[in-house]
C-alpha atoms as a PDB file:
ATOM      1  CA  UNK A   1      -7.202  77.086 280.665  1.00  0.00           C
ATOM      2  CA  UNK A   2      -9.991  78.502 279.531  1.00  0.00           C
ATOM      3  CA  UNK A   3     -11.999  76.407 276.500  1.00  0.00           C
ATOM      4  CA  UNK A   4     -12.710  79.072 273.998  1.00  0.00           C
ATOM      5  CA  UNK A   5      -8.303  79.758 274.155  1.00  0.00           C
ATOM      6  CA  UNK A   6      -8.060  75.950 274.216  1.00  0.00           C
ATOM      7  CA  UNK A   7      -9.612  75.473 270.948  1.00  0.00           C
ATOM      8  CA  UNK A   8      -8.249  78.366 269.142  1.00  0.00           C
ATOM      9  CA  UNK A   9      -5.053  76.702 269.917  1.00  0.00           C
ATOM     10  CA  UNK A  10      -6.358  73.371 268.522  1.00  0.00           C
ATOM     11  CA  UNK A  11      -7.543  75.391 265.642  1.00  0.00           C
ATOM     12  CA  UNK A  12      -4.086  77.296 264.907  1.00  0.00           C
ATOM     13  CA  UNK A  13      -1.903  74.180 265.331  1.00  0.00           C
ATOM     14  CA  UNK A  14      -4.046  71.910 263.417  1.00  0.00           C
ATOM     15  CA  UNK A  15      -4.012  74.955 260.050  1.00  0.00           C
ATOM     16  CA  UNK A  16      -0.552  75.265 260.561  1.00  0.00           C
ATOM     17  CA  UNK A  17       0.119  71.173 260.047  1.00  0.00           C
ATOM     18  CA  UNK A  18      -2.374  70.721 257.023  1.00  0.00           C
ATOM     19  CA  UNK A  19      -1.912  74.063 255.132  1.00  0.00           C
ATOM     20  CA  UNK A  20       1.919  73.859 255.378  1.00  0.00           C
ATOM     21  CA  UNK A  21       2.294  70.041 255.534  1.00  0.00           C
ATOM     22  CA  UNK A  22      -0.369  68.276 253.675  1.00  0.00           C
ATOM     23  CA  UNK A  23      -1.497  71.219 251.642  1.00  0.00           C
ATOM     24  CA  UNK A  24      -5.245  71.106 253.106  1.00  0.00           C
ATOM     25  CA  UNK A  25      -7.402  74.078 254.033  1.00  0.00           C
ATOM     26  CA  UNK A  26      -9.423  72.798 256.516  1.00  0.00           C
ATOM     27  CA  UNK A  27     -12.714  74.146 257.404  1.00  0.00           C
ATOM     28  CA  UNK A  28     -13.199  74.139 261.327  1.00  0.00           C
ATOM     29  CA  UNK A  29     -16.711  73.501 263.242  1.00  0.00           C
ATOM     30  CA  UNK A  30     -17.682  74.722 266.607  1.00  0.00           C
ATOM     31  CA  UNK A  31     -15.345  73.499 269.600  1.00  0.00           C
ATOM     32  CA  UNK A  32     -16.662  70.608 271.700  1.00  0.00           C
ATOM     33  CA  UNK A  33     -16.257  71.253 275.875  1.00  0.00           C
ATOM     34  CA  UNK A  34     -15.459  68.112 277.257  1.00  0.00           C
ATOM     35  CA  UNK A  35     -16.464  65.560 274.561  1.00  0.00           C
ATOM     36  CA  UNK A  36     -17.554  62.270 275.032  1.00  0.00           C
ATOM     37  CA  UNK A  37     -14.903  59.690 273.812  1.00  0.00           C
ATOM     38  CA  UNK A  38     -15.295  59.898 269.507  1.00  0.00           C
ATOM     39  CA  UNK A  39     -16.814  56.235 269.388  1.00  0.00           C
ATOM     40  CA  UNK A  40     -16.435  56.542 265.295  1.00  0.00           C
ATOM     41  CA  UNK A  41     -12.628  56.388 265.141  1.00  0.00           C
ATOM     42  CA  UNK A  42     -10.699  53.716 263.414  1.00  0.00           C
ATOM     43  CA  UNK A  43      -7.770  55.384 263.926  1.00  0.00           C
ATOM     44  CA  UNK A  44      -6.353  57.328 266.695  1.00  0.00           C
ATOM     45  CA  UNK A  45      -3.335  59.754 266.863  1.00  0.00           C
ATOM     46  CA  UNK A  46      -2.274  60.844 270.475  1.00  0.00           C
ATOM     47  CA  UNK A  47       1.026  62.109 272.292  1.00  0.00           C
ATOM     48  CA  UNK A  48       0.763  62.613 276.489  1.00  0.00           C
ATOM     49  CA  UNK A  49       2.046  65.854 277.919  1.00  0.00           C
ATOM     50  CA  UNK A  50       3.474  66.399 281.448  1.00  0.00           C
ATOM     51  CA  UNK A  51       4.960  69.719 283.119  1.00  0.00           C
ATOM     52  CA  UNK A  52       2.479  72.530 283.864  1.00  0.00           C
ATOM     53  CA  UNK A  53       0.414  70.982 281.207  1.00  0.00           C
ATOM     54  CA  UNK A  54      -0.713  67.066 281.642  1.00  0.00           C
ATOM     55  CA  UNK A  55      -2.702  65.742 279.305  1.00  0.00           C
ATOM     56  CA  UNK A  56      -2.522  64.466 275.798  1.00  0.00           C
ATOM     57  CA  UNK A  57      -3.059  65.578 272.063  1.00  0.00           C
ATOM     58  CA  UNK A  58      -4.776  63.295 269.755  1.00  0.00           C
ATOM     59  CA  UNK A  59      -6.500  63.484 266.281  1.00  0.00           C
ATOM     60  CA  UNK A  60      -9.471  61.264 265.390  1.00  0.00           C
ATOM     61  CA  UNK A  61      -9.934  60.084 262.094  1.00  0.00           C
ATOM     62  CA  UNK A  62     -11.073  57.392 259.739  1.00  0.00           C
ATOM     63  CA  UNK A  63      -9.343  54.418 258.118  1.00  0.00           C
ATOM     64  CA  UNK A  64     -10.073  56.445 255.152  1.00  0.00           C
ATOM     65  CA  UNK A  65      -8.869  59.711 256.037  1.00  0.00           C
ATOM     66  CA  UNK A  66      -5.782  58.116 257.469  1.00  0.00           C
ATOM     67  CA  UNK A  67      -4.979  56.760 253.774  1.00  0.00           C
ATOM     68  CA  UNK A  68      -5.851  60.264 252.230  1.00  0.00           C
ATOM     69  CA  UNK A  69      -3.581  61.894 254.728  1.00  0.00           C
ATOM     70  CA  UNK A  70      -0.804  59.494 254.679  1.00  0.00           C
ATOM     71  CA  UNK A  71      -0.810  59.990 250.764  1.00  0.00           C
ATOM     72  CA  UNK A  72      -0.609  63.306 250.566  1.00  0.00           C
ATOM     73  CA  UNK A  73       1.955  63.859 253.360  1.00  0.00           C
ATOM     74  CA  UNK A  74       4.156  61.344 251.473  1.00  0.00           C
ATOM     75  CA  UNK A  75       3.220  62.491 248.134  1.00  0.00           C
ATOM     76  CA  UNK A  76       1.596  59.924 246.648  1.00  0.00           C
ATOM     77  CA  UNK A  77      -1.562  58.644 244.694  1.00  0.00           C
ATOM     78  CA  UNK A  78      -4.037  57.075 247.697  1.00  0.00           C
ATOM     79  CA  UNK A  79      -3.445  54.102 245.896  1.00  0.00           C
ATOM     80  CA  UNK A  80      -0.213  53.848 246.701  1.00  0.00           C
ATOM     81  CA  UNK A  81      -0.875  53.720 250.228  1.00  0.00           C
ATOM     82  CA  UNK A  82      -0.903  50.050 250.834  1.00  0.00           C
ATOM     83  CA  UNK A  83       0.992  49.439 254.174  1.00  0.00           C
ATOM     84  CA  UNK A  84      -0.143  49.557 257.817  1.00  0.00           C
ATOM     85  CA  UNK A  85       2.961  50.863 258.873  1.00  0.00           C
ATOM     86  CA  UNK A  86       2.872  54.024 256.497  1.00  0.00           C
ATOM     87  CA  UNK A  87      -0.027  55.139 258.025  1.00  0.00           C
ATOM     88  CA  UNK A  88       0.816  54.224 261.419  1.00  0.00           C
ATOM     89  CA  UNK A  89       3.782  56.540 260.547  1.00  0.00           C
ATOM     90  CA  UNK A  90       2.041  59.188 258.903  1.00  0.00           C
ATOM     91  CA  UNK A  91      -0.727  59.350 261.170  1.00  0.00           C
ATOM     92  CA  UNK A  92       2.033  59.534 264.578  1.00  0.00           C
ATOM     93  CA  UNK A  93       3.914  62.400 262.280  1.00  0.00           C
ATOM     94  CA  UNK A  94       0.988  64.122 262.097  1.00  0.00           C
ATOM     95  CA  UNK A  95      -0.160  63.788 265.320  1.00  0.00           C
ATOM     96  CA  UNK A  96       3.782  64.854 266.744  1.00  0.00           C
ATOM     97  CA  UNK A  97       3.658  67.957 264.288  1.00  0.00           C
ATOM     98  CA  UNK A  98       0.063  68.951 265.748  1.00  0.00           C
ATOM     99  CA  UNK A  99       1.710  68.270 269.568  1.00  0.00           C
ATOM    100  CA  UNK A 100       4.421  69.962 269.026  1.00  0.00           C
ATOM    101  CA  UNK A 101       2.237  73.276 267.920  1.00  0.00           C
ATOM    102  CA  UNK A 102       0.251  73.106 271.157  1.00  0.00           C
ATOM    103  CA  UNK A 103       3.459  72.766 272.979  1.00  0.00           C
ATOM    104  CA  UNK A 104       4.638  75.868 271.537  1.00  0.00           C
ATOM    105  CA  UNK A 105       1.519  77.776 272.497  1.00  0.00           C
ATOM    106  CA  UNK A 106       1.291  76.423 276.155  1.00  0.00           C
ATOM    107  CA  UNK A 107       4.860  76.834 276.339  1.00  0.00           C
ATOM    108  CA  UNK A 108       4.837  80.688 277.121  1.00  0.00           C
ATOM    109  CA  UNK A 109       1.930  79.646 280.149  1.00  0.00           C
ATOM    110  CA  UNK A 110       4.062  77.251 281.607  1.00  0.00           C
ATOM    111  CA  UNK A 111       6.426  74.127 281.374  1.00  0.00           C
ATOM    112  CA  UNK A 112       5.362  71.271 278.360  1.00  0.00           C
ATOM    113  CA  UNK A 113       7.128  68.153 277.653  1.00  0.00           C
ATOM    114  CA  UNK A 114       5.640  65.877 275.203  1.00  0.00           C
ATOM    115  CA  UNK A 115       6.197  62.121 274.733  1.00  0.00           C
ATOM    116  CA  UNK A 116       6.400  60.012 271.451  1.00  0.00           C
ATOM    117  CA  UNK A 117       3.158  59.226 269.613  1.00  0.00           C
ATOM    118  CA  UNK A 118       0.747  56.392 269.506  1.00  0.00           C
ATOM    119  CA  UNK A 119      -0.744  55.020 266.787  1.00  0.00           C
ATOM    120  CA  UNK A 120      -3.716  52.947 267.268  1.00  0.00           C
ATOM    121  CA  UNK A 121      -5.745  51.743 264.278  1.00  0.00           C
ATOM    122  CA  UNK A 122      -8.601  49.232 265.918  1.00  0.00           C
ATOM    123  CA  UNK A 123     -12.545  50.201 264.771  1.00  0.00           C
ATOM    124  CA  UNK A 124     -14.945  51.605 267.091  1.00  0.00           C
ATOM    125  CA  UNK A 125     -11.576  52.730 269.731  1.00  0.00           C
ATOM    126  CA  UNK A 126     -12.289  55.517 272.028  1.00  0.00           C
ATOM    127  CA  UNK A 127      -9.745  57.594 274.511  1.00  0.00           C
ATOM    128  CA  UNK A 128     -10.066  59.061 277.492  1.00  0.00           C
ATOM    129  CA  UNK A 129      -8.582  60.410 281.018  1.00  0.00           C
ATOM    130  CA  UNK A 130     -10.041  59.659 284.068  1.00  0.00           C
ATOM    131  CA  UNK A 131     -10.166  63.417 286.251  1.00  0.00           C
ATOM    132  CA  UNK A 132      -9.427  65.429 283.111  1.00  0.00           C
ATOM    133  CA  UNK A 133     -11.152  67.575 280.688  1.00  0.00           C
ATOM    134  CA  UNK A 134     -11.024  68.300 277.130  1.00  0.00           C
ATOM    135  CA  UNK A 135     -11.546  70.746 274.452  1.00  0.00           C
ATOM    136  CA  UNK A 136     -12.347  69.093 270.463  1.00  0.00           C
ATOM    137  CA  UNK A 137     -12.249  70.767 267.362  1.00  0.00           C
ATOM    138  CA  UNK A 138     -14.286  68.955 264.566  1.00  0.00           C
ATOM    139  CA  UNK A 139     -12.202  70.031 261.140  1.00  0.00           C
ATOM    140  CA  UNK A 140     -14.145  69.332 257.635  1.00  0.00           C
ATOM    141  CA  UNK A 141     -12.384  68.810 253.859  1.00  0.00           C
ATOM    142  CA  UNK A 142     -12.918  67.056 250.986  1.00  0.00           C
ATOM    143  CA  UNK A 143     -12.519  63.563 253.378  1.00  0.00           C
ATOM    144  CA  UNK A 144     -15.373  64.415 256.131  1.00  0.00           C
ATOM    145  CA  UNK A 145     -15.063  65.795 259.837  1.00  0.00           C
ATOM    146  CA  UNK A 146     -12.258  64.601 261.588  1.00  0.00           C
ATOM    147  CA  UNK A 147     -11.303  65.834 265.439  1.00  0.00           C
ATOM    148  CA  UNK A 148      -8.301  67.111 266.912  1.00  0.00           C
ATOM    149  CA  UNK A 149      -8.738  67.220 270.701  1.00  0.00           C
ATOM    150  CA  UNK A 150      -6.637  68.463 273.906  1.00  0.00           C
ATOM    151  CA  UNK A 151      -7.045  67.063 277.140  1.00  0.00           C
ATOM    152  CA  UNK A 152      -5.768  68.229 280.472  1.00  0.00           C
ATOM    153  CA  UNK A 153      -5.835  67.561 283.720  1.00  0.00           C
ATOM    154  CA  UNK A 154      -5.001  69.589 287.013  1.00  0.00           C
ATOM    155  CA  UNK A 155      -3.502  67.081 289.131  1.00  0.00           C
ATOM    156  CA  UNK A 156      -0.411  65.420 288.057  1.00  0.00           C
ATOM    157  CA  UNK A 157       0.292  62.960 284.564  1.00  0.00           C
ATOM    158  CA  UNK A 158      -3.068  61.441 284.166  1.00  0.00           C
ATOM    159  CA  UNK A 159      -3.142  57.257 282.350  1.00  0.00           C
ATOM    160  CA  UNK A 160      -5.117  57.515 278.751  1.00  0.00           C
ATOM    161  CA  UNK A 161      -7.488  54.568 278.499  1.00  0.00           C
ATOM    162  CA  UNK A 162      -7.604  52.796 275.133  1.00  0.00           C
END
């Protein structure tokens, strides 16, 4: 798949989840072609694909943005956001809503199954897919940039690397 129709899908599933769901507009920046692993996340968001389509879907954000997020998709004052497992929770809803979005879109190319998400919330992590190659979308609002990247790869169900 080509990049440029890789990260308009990134761009429509990732408007779709925070307009409808967290009532964000986001502001997106230019795509990234095969990014080097985000170094600056705290917390990562991903969910592997297999069928036609192996890969994975992740977001990238900060500790911070993962409280502002988790409040608002629960409804609450960031304050109020005091557990490790909300945003664990929020954070692998958000992620699952975003998969399931790309799903949709590669669905009418081909076969897409998506697994359960993974939370991971460790400083400085990075991701990546040995023999695959990625498209990221750096998104801005009120919070910063955050990423929302797709990764495929041609041959077979590749192994993220945390």
């Amino acid at each position: 798949m080509a990049p440029l129709e890789l990260a308009e899908i990134i761009r429509n599933a990732t408007h779709s989840v925070f307009s409808t769901m967290l009532g964000t507009e986001l502001s997106p920046l230019e795509a990234i072609d095969d990014p080097t692993p985000f170094k600056q996340s705290e917390v990562i968001g991903f969910i592997g694909m297999a069928g036609d389509f192996a890969g994975y879907v992740s977001i990238h954000v900060s500790r911070q943005q993962a409280t502002d997020f988790t409040a608002r998709l629960i409804g609450v004052d960031v304050g109020e956001v005091t557990s490790e497992d909300e945003i664990r929770d929020a954070v692998g809803e958000i992620t699952n809503m975003l998969a399931g979005n790309v799903k949709t879109a590669l669905s009418a190319l081909g076969l897409v199954e998506i697994a359960l998400p993974t939370v991971v919330t460790t400083p400085k992590a990075d991701l990546r897919v040995r023999g695959a190659r990625g498209v990221a979308v750096p998104f801005e609002d009120y919070t910063g940039v955050f990423h929302v990247e797709v990764v495929l790869s041609d041959s077979g169900s590749p192994s993220p690397l945390v």
